[in-house]
PDB file of N, CA and C in Angstrom:
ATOM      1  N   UNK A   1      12.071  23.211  16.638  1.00  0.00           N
ATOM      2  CA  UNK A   1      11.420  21.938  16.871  1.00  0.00           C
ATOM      3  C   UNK A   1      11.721  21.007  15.703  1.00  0.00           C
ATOM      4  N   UNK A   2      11.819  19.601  15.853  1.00  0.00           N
ATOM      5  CA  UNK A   2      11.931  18.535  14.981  1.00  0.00           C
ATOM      6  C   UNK A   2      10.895  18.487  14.307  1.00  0.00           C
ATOM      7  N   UNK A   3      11.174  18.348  13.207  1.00  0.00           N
ATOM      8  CA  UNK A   3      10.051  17.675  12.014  1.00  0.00           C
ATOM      9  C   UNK A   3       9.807  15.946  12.255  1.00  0.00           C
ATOM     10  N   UNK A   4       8.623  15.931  12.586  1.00  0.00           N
ATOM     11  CA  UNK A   4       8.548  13.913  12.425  1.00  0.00           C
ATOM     12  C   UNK A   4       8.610  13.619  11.834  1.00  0.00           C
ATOM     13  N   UNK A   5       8.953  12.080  11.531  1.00  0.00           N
ATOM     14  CA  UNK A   5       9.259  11.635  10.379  1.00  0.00           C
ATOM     15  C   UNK A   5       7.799  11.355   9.526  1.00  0.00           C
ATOM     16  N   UNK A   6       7.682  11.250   8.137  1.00  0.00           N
ATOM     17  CA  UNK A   6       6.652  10.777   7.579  1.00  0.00           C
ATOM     18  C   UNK A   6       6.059   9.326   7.924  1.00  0.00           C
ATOM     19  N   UNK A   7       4.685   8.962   7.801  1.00  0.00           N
ATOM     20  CA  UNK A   7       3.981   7.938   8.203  1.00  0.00           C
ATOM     21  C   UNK A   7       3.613   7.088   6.661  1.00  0.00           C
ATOM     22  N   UNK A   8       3.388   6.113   7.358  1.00  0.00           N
ATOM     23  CA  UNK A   8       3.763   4.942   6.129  1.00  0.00           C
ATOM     24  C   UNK A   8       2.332   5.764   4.936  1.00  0.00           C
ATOM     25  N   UNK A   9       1.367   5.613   5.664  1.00  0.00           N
ATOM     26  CA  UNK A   9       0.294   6.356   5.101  1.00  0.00           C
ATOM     27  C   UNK A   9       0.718   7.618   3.963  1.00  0.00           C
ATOM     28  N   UNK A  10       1.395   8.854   4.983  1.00  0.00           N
ATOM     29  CA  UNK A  10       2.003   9.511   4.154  1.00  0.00           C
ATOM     30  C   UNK A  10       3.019   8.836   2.886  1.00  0.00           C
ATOM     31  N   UNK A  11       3.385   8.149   3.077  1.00  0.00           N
ATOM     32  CA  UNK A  11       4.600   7.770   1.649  1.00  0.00           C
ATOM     33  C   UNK A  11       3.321   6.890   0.723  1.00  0.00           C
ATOM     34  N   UNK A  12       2.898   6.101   1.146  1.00  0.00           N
ATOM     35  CA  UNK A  12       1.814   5.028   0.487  1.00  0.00           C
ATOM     36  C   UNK A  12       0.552   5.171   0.785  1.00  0.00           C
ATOM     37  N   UNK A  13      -0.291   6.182  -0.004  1.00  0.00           N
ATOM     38  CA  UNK A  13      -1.708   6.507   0.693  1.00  0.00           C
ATOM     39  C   UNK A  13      -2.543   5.140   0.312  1.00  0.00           C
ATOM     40  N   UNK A  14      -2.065   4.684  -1.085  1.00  0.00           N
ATOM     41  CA  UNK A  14      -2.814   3.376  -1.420  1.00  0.00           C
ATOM     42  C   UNK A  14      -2.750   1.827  -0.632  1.00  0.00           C
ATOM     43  N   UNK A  15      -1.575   1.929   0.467  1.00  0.00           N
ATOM     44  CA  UNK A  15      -1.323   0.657   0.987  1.00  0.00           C
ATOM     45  C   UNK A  15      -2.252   1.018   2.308  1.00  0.00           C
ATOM     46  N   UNK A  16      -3.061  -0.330   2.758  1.00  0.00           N
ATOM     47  CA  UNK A  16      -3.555  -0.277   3.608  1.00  0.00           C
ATOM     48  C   UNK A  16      -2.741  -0.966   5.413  1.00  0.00           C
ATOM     49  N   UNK A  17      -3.044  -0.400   6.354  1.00  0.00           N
ATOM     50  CA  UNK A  17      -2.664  -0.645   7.099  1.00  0.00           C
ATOM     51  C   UNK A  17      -3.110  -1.704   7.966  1.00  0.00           C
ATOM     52  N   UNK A  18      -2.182  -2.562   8.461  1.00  0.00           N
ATOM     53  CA  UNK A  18      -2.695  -3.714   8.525  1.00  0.00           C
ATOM     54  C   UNK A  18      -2.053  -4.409  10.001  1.00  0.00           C
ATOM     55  N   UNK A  19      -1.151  -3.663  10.494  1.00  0.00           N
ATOM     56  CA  UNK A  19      -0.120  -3.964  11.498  1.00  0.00           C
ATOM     57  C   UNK A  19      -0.958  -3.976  13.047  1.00  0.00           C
ATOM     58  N   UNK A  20      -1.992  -2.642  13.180  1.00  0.00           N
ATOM     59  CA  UNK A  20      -2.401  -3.328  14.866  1.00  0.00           C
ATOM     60  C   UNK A  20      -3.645  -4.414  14.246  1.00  0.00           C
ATOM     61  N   UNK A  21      -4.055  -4.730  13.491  1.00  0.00           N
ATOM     62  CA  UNK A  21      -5.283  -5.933  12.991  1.00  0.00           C
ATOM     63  C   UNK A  21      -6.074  -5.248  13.548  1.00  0.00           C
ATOM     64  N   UNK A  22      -6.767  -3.541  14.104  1.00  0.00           N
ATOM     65  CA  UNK A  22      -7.790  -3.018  14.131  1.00  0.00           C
ATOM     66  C   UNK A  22      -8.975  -3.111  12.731  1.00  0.00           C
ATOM     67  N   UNK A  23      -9.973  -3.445  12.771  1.00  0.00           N
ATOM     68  CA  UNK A  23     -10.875  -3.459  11.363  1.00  0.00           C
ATOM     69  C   UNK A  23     -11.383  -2.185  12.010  1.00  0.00           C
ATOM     70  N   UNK A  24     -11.932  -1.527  11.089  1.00  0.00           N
ATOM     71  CA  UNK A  24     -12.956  -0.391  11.118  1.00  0.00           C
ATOM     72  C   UNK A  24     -14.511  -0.688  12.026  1.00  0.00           C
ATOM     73  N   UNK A  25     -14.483   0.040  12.987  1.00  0.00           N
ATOM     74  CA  UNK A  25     -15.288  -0.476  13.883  1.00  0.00           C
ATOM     75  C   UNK A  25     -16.862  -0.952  13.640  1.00  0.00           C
ATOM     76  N   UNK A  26     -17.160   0.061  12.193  1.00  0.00           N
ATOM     77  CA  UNK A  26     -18.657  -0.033  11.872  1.00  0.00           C
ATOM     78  C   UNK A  26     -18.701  -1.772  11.221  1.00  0.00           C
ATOM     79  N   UNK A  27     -16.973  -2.341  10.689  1.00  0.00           N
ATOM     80  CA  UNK A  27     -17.214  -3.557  10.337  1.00  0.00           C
ATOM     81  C   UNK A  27     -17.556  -4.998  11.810  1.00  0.00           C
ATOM     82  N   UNK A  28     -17.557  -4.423  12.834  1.00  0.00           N
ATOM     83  CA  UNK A  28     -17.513  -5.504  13.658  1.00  0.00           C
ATOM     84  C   UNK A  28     -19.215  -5.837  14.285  1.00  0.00           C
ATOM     85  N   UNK A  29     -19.242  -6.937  14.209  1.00  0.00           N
ATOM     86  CA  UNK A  29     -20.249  -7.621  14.594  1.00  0.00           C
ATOM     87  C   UNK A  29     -21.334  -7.808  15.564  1.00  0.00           C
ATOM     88  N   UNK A  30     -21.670  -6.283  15.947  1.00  0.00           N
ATOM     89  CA  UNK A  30     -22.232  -6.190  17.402  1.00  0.00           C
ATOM     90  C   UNK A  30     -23.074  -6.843  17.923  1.00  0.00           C
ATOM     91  N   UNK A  31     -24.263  -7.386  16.961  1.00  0.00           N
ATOM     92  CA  UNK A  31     -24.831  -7.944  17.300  1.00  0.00           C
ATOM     93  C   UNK A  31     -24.835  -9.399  17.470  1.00  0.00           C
ATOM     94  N   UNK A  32     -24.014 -10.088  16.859  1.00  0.00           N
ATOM     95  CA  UNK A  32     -23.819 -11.717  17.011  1.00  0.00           C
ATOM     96  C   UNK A  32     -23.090 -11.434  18.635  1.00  0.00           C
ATOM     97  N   UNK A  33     -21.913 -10.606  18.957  1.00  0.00           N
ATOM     98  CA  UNK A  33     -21.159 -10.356  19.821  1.00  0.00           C
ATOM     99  C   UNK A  33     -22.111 -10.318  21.202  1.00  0.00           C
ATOM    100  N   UNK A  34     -23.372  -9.356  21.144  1.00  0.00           N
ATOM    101  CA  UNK A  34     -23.511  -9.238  22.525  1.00  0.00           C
ATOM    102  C   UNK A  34     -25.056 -10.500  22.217  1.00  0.00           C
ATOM    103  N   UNK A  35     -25.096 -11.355  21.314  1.00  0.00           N
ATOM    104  CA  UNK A  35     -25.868 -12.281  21.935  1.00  0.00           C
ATOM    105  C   UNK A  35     -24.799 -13.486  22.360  1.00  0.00           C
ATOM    106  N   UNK A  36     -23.344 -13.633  21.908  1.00  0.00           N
ATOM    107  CA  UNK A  36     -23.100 -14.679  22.504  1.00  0.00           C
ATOM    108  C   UNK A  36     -22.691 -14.578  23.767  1.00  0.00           C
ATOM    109  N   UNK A  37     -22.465 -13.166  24.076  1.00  0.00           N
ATOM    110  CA  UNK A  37     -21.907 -12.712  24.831  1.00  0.00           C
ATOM    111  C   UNK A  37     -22.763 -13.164  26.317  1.00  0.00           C
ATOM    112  N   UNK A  38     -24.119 -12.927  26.181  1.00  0.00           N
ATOM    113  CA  UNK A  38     -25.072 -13.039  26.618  1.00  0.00           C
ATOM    114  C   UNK A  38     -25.689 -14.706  26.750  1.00  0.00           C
ATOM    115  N   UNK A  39     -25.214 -15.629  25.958  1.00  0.00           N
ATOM    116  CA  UNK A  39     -24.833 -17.128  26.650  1.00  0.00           C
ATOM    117  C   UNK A  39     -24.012 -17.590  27.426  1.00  0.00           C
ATOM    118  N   UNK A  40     -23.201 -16.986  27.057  1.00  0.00           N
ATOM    119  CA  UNK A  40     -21.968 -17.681  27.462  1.00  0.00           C
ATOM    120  C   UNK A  40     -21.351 -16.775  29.262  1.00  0.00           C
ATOM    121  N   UNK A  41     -21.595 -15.686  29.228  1.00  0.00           N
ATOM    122  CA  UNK A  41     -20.798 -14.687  30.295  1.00  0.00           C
ATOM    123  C   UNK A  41     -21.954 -15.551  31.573  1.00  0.00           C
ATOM    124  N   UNK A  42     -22.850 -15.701  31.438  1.00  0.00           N
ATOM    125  CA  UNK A  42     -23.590 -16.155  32.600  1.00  0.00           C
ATOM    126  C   UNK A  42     -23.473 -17.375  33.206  1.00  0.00           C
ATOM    127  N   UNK A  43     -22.507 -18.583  32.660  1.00  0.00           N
ATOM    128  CA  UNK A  43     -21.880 -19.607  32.786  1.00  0.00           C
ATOM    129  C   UNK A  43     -20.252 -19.808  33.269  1.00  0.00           C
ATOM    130  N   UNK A  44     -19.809 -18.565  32.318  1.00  0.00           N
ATOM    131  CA  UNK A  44     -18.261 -18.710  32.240  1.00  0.00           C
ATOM    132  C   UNK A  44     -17.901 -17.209  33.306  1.00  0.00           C
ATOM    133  N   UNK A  45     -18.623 -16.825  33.524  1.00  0.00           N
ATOM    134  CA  UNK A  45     -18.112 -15.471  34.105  1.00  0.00           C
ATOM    135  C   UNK A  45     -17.014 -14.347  33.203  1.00  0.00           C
ATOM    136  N   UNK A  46     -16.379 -14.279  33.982  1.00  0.00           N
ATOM    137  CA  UNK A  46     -15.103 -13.509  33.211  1.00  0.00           C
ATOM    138  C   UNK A  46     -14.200 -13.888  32.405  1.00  0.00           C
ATOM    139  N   UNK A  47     -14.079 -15.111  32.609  1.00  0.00           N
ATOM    140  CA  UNK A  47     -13.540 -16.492  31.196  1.00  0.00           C
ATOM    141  C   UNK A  47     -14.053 -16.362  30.314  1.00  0.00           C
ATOM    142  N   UNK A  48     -15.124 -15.906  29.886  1.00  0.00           N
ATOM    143  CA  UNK A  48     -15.552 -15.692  28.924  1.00  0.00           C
ATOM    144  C   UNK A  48     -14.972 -14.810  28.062  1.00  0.00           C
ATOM    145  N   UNK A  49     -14.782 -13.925  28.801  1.00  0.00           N
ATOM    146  CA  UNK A  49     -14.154 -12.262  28.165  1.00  0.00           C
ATOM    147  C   UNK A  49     -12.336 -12.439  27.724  1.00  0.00           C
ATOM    148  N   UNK A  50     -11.930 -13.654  28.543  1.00  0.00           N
ATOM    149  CA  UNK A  50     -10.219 -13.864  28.229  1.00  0.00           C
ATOM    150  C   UNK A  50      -9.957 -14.378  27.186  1.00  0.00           C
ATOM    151  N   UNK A  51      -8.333 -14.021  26.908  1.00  0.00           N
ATOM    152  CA  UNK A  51      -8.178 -15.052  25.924  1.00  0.00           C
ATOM    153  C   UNK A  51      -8.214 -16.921  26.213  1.00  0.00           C
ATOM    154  N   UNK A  52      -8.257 -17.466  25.762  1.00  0.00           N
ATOM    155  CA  UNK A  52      -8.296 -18.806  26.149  1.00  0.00           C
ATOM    156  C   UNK A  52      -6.728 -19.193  26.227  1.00  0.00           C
ATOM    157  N   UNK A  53      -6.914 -20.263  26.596  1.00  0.00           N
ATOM    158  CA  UNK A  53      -5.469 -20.883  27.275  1.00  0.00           C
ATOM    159  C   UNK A  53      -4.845 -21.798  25.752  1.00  0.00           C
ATOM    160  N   UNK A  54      -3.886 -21.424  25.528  1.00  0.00           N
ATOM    161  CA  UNK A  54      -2.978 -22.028  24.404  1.00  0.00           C
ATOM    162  C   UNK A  54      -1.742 -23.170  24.975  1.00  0.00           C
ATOM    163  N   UNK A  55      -1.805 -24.096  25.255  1.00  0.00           N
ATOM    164  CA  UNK A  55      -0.901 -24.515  25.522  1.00  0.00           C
ATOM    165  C   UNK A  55       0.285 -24.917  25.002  1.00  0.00           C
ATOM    166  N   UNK A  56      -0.202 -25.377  23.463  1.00  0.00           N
ATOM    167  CA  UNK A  56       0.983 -25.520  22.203  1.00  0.00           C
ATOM    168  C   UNK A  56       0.677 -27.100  22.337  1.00  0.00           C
ATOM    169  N   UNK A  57       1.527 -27.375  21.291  1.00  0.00           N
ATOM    170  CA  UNK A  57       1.361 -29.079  20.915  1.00  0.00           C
ATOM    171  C   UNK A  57       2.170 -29.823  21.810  1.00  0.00           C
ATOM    172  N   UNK A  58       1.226 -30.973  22.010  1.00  0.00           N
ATOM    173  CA  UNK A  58       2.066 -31.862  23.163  1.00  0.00           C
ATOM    174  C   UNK A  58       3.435 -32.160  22.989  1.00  0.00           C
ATOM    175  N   UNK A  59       3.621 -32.530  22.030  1.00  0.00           N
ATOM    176  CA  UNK A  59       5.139 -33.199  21.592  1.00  0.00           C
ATOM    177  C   UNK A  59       6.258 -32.154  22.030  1.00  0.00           C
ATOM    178  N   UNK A  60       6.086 -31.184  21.503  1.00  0.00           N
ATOM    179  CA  UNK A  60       6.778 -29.382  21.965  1.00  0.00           C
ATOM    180  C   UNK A  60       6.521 -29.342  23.575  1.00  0.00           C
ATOM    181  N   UNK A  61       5.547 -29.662  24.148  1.00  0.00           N
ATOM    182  CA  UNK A  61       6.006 -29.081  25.965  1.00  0.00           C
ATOM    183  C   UNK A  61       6.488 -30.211  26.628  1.00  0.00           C
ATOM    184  N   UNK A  62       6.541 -31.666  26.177  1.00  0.00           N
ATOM    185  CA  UNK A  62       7.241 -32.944  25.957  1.00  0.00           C
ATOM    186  C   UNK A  62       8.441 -32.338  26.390  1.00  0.00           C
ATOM    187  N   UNK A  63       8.800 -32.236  25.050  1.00  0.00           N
ATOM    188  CA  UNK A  63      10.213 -31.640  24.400  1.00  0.00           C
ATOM    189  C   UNK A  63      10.808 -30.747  25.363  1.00  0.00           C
ATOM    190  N   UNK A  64      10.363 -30.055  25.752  1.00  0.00           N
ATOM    191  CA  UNK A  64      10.961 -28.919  26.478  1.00  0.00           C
ATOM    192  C   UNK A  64      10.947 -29.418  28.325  1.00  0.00           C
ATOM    193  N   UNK A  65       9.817 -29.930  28.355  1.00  0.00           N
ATOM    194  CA  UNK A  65       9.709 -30.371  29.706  1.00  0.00           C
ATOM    195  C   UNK A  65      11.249 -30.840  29.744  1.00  0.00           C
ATOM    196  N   UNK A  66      11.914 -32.063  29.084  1.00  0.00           N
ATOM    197  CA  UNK A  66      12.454 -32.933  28.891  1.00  0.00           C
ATOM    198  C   UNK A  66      13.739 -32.470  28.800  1.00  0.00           C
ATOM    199  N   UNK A  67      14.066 -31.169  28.090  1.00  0.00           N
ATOM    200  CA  UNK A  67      14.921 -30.555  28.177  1.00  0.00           C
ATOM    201  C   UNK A  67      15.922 -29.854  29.425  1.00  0.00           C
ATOM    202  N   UNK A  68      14.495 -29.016  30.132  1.00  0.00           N
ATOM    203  CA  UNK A  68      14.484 -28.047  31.203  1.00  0.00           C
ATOM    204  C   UNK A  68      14.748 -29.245  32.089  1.00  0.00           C
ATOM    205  N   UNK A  69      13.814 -30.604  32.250  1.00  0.00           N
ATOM    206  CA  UNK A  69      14.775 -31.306  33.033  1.00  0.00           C
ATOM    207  C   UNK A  69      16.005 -31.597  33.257  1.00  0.00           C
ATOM    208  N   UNK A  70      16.148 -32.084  32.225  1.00  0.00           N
ATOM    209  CA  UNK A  70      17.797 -32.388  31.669  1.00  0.00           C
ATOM    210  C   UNK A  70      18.778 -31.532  32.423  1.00  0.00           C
ATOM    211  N   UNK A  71      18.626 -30.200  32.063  1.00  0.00           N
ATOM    212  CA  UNK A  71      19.385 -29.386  32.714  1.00  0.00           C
ATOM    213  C   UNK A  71      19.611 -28.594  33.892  1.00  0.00           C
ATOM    214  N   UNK A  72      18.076 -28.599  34.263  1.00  0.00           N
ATOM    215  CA  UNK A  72      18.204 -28.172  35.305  1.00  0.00           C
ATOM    216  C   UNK A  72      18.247 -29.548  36.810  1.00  0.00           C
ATOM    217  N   UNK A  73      18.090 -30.265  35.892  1.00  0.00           N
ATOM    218  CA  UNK A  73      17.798 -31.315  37.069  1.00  0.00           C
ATOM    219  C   UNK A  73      16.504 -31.577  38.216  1.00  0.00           C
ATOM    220  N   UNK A  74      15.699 -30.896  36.914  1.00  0.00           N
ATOM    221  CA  UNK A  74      14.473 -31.287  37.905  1.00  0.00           C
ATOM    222  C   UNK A  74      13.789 -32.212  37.826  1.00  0.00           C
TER     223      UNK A  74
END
């Protein structure tokens, strides 16, 4: 059988890991969480729970609109 390779952990026990942005769960906020949770879900439904809609800066979907026209001829 293969040996796996070592984990960053293993080479650097002192560097902390930081790559999925998981915090340690006892640090998260349960309680602010399920009171806003508890304003807001009874208004917004399941929107509540999504990420929100990003559209990017106007000038940029401008830009691109403008582009994609261009070429595609729409």
């Amino acid at each position: 059988m293969q040996r796996l390779p070592r984990t960053q952990n293993d080479l650097r026990p002192d560097v902390v890991e930081l790559a999925f942005g998981e915090p340690d769960p006892s640090l998260l906020p349960t309680d602010l969480v399920t009171s806003a949770a508890a304003r807001v879900v009874p208004t917004l439904g399941r929107g509540a729970l999504a990420y929100g809609r990003r559209p990017g800066p106007h000038p940029l979907r401008e830009a691109v609109a403008a582009r994609i026209t261009d070429r595609e001829g729409l």
